[in-house]
Structure formats: C-alpha cells, structure tokens
C-alpha atoms as a PDB file:
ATOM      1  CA  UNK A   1     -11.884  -7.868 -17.272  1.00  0.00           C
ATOM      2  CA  UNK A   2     -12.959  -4.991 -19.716  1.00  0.00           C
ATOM      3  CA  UNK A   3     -16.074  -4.101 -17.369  1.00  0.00           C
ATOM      4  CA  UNK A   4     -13.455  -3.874 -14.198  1.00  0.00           C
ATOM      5  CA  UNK A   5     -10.438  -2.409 -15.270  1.00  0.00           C
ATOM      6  CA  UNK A   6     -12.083  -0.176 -18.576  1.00  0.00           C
ATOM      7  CA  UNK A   7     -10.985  -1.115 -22.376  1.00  0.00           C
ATOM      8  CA  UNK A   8      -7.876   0.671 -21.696  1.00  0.00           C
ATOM      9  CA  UNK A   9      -7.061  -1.114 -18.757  1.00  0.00           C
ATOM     10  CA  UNK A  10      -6.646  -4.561 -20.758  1.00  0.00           C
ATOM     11  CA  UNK A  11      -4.233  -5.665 -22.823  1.00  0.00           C
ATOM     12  CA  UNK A  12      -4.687  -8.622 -24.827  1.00  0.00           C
ATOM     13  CA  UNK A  13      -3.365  -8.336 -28.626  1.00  0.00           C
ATOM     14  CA  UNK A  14       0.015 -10.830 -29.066  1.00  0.00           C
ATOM     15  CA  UNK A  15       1.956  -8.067 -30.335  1.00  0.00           C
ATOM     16  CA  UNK A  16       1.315  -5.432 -27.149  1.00  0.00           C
ATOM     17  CA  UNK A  17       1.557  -9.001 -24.666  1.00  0.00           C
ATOM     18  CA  UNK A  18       5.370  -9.422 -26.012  1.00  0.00           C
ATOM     19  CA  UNK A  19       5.894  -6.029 -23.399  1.00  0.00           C
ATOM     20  CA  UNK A  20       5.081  -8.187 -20.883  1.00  0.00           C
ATOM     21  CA  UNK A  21       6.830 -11.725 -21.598  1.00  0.00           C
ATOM     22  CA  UNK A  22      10.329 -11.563 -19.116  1.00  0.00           C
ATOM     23  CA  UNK A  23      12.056  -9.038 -16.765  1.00  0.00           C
ATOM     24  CA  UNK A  24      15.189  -8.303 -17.220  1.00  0.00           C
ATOM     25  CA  UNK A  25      16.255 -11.736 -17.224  1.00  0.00           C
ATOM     26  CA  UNK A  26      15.423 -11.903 -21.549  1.00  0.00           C
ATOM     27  CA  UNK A  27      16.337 -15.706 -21.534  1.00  0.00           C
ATOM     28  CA  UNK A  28      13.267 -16.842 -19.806  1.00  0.00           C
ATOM     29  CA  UNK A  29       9.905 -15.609 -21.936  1.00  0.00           C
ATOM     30  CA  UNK A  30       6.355 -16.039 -22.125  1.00  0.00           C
ATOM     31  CA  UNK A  31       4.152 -14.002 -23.077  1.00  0.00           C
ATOM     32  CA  UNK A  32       0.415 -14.382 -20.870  1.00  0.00           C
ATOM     33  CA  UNK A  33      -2.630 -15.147 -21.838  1.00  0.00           C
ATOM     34  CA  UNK A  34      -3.899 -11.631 -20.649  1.00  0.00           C
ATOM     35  CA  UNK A  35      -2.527  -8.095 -18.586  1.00  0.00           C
ATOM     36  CA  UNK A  36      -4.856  -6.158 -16.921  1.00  0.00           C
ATOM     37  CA  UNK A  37      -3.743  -2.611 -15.801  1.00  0.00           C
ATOM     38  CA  UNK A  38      -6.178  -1.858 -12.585  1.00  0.00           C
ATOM     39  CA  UNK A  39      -6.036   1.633 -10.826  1.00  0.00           C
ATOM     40  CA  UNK A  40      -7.826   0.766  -7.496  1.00  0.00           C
ATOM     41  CA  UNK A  41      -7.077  -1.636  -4.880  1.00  0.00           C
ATOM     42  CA  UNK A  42     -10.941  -2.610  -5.411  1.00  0.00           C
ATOM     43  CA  UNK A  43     -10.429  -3.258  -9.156  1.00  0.00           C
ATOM     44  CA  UNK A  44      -7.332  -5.918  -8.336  1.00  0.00           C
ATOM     45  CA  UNK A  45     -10.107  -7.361  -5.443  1.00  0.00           C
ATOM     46  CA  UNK A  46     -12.714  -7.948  -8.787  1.00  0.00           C
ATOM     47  CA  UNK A  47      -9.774  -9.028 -11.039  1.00  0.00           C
ATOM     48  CA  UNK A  48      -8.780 -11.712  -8.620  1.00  0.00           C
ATOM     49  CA  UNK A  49     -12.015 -12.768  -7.355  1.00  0.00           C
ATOM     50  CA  UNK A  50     -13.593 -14.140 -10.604  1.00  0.00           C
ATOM     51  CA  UNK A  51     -10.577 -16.288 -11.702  1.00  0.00           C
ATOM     52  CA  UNK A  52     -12.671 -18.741 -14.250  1.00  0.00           C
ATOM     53  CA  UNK A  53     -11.755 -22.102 -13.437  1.00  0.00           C
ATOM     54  CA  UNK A  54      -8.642 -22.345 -11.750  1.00  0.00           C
ATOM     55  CA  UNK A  55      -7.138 -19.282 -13.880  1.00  0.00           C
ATOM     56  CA  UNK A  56      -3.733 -18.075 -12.645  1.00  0.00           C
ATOM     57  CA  UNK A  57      -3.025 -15.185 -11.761  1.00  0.00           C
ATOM     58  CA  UNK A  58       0.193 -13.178 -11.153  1.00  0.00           C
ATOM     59  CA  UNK A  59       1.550  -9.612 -10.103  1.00  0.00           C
ATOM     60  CA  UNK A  60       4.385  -8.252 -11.963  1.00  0.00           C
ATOM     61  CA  UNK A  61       7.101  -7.097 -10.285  1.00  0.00           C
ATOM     62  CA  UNK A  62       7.775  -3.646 -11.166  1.00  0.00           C
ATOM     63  CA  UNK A  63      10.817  -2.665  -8.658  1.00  0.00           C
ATOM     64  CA  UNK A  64      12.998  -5.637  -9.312  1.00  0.00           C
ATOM     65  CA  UNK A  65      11.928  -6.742 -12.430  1.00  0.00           C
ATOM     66  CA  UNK A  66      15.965  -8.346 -12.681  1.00  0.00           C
ATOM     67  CA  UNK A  67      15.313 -11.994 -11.229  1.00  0.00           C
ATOM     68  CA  UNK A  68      13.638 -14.053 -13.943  1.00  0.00           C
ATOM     69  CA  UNK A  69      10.517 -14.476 -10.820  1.00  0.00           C
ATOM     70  CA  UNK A  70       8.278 -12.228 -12.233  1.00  0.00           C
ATOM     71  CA  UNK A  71       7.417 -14.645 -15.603  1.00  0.00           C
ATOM     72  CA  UNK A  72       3.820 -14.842 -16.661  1.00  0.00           C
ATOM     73  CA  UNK A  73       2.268 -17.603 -17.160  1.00  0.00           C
ATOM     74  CA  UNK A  74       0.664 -18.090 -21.155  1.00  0.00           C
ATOM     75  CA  UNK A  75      -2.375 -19.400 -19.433  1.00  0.00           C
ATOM     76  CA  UNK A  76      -2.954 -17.090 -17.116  1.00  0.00           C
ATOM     77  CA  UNK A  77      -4.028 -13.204 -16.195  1.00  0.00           C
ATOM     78  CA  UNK A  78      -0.706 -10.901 -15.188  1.00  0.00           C
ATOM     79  CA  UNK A  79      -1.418  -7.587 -13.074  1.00  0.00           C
ATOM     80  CA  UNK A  80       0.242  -4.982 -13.468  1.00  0.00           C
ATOM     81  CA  UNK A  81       0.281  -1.832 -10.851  1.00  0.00           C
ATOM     82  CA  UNK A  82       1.844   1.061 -12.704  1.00  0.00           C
ATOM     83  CA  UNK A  83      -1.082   2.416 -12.649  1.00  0.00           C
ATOM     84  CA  UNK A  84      -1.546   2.979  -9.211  1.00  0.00           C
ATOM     85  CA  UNK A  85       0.268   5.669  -8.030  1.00  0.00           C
ATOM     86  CA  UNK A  86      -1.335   7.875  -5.941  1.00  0.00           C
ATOM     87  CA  UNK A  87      -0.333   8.645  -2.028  1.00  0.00           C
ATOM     88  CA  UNK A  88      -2.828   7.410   0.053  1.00  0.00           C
ATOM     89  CA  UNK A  89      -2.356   9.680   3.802  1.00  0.00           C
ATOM     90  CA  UNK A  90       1.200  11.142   5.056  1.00  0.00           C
ATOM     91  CA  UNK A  91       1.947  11.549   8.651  1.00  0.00           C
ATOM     92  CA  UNK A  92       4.962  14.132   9.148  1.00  0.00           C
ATOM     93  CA  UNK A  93       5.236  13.596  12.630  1.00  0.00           C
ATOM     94  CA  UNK A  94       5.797   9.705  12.192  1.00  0.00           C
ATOM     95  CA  UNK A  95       7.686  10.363   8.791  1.00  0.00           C
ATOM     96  CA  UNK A  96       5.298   7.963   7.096  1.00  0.00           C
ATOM     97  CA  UNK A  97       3.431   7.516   3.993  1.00  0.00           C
ATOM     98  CA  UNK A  98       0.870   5.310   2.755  1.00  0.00           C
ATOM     99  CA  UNK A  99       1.077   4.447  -0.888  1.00  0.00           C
ATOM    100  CA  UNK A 100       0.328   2.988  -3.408  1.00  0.00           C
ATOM    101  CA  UNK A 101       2.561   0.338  -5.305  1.00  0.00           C
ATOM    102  CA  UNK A 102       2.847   1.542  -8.513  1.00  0.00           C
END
C-alpha cells in the first residue's frame, strides 16, 4: 500500500488507527487492520485491486459519519477520501460540477 498511496498516505501504527475506529456513533469501535489515504481515483483502483486473499475493504464515510455504518473492520483495509479534493470540470451553463469526494 506504501508503493500506491506514498508512506504518508498509510496509516498503520495502533495509536494513529484509534482516529479511525467509529463515527460518531462512539459505542460501536474497532479499530482496522490498516487506512490508506489515496489522492487519485487511480490510486483507490490499485488499493482495491490487490486485496490479498479475500482482504476487506471499506470506504469511510466522511459526510455522515453519524450512523454507526461506516465501522472498519480489524481485519481489513479502510479508505479514506479526504484527500481528494480537487474539482474535476465545471459547466456554468448546466450549473454543474464534477468533483471529487473528499
């Protein structure tokens, strides 16, 4: 994950994994096995494509992080978007945007 999303890009020490363990439901907690903090749509396509055996993998929520359905799972690789936060293309005369959804 390290040569995809950059050593920065990974988190995977227990004590910076507790950021990650519930929403803002704090009743229900686990903390995963591993975050990964990609900044292109291609490095999320790498991240999920080499799942070793059956890994699971998740998206946080990042909107509506209230519901308790965003929980990691401790064996398994959560992405998170924040990073990605760039607009993509606006069209003024549709009043659209393309972006990204971090």
């Amino acid at each position: 994950m390290t040569r995809i999303c950059g050593a920065a890009g990974v988190v995977h020490e227990p004590s910076q994994l507790a950021t990650y363990e519930c929403d803002g439901l704090t009743s229900h907690r686990t903390a995963p096995a591993l975050v990964v903090l990609p900044e292109t749509a291609e490095q999320v396509a790498a991240v999920v494509r080499p799942a070793p055996g059956g890994c699971p993998v998740r998206g946080a929520r990042i909107r509506d992080r209230l519901s308790g359905g965003a929980l990691p799972r401790s064996d398994g690789v959560l992405i998170v978007t924040s990073r990605m936060r760039r607009v993509l293309d606006i069209d003024p005369v549709s009043r659209r945007a393309i972006v990204e959804p971090g």
